[in-house]
N, C-alpha and C. Protein backbone atom coordinates (compact mmCIF):
# COMPACT_ATOMS: atom_id res chain seq x y z
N UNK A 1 -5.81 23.96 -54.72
CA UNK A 1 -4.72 24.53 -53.96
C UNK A 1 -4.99 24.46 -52.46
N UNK A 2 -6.25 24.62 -52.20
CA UNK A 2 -6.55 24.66 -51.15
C UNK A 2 -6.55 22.97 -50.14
N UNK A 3 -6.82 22.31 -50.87
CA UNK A 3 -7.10 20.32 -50.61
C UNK A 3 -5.52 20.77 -49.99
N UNK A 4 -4.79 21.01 -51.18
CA UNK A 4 -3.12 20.39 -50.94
C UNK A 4 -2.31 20.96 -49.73
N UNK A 5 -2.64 22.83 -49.22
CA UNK A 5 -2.43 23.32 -48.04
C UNK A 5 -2.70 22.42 -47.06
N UNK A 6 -4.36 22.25 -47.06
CA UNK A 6 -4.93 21.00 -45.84
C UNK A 6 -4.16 20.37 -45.62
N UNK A 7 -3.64 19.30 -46.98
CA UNK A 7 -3.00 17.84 -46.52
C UNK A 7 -1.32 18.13 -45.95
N UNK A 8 -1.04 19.22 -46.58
CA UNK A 8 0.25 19.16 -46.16
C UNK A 8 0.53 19.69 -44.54
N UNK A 9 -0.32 21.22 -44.29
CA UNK A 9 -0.34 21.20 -42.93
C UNK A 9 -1.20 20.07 -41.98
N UNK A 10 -1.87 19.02 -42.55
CA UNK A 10 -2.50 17.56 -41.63
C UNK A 10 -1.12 16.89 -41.78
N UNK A 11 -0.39 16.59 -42.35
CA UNK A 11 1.05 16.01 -42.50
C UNK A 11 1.84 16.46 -41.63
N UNK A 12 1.88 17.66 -41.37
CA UNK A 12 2.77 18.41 -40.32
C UNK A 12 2.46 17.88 -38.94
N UNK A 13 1.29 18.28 -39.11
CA UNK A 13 0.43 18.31 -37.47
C UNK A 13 0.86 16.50 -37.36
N UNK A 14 0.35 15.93 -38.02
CA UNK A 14 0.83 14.42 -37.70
C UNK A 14 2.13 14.04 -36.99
N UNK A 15 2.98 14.33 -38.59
CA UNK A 15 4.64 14.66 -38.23
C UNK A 15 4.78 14.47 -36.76
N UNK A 16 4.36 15.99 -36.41
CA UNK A 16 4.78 16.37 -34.79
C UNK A 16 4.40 15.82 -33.91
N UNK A 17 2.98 15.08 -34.09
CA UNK A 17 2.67 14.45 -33.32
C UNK A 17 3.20 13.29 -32.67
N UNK A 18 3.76 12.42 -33.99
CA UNK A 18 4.47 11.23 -33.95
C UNK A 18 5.83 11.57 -33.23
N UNK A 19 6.08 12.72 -33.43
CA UNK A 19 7.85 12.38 -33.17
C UNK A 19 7.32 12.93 -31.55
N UNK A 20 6.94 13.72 -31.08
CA UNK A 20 6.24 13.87 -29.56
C UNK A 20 5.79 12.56 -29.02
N UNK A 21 5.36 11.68 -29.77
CA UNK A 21 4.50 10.34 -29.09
C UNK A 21 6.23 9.52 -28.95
N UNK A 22 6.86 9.34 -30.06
CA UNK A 22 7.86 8.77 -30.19
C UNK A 22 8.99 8.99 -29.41
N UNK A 23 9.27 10.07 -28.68
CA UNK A 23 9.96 11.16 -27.55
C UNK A 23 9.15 10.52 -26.85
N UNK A 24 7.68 10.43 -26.28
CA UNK A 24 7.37 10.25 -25.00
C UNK A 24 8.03 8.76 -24.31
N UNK A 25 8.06 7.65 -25.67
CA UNK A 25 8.62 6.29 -25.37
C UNK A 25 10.06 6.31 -25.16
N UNK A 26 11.27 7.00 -24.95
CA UNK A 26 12.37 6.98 -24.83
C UNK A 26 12.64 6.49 -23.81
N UNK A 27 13.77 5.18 -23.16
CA UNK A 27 13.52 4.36 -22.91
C UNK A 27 13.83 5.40 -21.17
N UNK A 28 13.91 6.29 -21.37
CA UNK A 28 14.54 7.27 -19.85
C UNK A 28 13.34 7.80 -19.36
N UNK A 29 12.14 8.21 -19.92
CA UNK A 29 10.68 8.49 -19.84
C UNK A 29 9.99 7.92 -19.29
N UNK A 30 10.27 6.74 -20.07
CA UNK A 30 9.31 5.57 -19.66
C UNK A 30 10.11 5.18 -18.32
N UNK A 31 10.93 4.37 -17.97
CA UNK A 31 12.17 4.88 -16.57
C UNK A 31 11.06 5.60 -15.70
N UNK A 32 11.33 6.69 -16.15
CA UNK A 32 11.19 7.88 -14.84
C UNK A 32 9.53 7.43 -14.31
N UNK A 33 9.14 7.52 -15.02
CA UNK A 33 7.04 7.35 -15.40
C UNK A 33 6.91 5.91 -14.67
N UNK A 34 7.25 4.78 -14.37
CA UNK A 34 7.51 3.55 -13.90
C UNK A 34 7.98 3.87 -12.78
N UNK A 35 8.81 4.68 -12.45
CA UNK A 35 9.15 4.71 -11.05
C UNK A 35 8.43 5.57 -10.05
N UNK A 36 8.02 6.54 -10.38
CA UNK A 36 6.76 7.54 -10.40
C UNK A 36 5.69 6.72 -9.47
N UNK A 37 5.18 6.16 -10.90
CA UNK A 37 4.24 5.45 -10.73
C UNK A 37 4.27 4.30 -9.51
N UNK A 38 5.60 3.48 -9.47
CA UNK A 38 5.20 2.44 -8.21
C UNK A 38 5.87 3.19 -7.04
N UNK A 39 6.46 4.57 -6.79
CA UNK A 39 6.32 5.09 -6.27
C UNK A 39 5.16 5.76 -5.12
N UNK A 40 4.13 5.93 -6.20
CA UNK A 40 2.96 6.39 -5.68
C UNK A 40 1.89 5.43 -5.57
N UNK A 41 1.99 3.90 -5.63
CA UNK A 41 1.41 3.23 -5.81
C UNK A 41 1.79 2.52 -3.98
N UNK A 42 3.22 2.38 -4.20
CA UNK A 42 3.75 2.22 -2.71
C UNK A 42 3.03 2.88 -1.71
N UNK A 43 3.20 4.37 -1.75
CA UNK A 43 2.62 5.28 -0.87
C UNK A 43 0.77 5.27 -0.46
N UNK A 44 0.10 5.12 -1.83
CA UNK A 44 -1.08 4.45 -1.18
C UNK A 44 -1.41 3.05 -0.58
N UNK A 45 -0.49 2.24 -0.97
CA UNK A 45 -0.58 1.50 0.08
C UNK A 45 -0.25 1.05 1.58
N UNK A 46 0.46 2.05 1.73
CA UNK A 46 1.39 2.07 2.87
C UNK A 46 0.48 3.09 3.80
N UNK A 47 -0.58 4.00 3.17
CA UNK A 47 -1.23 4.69 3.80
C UNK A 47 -2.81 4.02 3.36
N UNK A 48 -2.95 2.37 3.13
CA UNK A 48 -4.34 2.43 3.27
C UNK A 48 -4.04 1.26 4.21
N UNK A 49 -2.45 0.56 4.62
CA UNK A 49 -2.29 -0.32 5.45
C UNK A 49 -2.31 0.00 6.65
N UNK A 50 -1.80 1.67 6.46
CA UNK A 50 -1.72 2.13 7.96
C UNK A 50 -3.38 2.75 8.97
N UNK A 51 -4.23 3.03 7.82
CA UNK A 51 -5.43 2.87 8.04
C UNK A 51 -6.39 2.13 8.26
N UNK A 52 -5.78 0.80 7.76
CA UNK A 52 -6.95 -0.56 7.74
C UNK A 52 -6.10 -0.97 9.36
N UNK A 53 -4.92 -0.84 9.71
CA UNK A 53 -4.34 -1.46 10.95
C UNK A 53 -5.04 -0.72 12.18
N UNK A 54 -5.14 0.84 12.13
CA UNK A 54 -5.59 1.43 12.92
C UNK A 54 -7.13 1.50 12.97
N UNK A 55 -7.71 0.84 12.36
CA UNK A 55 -9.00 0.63 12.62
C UNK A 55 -9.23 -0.73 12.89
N UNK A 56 -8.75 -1.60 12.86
CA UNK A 56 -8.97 -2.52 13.45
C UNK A 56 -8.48 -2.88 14.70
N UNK A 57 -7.75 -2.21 15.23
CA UNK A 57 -6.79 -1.63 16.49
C UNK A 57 -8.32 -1.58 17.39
N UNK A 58 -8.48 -0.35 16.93
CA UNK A 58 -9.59 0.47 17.77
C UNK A 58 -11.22 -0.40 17.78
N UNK A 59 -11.53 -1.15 16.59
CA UNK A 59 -12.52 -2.18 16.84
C UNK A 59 -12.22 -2.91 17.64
N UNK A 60 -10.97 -4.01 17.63
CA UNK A 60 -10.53 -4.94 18.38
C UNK A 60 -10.72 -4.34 20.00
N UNK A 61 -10.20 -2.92 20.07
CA UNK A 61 -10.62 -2.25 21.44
C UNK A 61 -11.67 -2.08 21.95
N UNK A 62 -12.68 -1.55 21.01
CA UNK A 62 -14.16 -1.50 21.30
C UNK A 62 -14.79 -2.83 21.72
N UNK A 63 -14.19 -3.75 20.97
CA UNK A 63 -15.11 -5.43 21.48
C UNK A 63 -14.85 -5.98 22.46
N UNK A 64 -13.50 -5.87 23.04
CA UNK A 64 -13.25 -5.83 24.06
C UNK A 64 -13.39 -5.25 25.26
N UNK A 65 -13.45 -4.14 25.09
CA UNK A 65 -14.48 -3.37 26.15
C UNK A 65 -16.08 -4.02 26.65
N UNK A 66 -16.42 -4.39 25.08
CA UNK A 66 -18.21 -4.23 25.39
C UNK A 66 -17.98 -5.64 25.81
N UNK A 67 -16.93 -6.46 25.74
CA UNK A 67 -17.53 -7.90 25.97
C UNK A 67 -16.81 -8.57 27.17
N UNK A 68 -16.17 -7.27 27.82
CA UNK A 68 -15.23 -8.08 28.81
C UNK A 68 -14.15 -9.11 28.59
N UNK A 69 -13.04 -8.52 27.06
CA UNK A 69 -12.56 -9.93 27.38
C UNK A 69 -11.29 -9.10 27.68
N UNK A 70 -10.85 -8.41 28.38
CA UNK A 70 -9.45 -7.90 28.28
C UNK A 70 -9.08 -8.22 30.20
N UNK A 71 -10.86 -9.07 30.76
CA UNK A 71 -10.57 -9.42 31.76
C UNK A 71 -9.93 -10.57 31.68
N UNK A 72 -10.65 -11.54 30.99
CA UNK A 72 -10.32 -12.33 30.55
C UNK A 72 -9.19 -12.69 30.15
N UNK A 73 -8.07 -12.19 29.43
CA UNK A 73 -7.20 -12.02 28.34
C UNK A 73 -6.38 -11.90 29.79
N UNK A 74 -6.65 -11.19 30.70
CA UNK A 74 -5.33 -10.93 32.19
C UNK A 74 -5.37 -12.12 32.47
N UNK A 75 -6.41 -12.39 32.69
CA UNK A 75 -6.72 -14.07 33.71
C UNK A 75 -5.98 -14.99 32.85
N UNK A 76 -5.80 -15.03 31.64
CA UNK A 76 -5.25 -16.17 30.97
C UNK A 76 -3.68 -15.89 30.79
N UNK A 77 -3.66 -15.06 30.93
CA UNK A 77 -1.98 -14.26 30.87
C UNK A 77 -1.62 -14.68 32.32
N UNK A 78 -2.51 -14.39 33.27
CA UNK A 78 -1.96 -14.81 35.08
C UNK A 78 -1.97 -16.16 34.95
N UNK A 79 -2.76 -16.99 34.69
CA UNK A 79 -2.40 -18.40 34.43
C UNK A 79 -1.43 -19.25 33.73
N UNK A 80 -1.17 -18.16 32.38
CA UNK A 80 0.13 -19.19 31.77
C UNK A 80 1.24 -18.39 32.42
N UNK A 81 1.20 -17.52 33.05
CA UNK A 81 2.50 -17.37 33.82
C UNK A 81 2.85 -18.25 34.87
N UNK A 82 1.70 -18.74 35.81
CA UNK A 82 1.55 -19.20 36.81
C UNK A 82 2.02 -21.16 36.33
N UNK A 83 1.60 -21.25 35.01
CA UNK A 83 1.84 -22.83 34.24
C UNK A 83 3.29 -22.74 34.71
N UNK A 84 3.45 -21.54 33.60
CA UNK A 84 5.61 -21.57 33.33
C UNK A 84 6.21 -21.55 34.39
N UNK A 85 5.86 -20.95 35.50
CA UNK A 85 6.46 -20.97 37.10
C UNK A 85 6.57 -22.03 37.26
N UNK A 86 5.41 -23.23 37.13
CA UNK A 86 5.51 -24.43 37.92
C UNK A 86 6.28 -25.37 36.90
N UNK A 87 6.48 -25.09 36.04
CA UNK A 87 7.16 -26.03 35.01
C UNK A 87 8.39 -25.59 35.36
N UNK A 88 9.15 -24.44 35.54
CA UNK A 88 9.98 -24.24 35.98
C UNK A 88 10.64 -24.33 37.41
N UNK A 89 9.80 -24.33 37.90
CA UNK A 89 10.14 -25.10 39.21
C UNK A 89 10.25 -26.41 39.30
N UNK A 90 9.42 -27.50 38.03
CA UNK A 90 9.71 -28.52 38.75
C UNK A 90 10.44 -28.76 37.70
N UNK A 91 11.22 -28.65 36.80
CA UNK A 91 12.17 -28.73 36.12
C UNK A 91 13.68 -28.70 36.68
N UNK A 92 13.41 -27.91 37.69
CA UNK A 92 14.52 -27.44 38.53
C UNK A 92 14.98 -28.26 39.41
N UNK A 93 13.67 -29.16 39.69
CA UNK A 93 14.23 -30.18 41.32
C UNK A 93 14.39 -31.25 40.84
């Protein structure tokens, strides 16, 4: 008597289990759980892009500092301005 209680309340417990597992796959669940998900999948990436940009911001700043090239970087900026002037000038005559 006792075996047959077991099996029938392990039958139950199953039962419920299945139709809970079977509910969890409904095709509106799964929906929501998918969107969720690349939801939050978006968001860490969007916050490890905005972290990897801003640190390389601030390296790119640091090397430039230690190595002098942001003198550099003017001087070549005053020169191709100084190119396009004259191309434009003699374009002109």
């Amino acid at each position: 008597m006792i075996r047959r209680m077991f099996y029938v309340s392990l039958g139950a417990f199953l039962a419920f289990w299945v139709m809970r597992r079977l509910q969890a796959l409904h095709p509106d669940h799964v929906a929501r759980r998918t969107a969720d998900g690349a939801a939050g999948m978006l968001r860490q990436v969007r916050d490890f892009t905005h972290d990897a940009l801003g640190e390389a911001a601030e390296r790119e700043t640091e090397l430039r500092a230690r190595f002098g090239l942001d003198k550099a970087e003017k001087r070549r900026m005053t020169l191709a301005r100084r190119r396009r002037a004259a191309r434009r000038t003699r374009q002109h005559d």
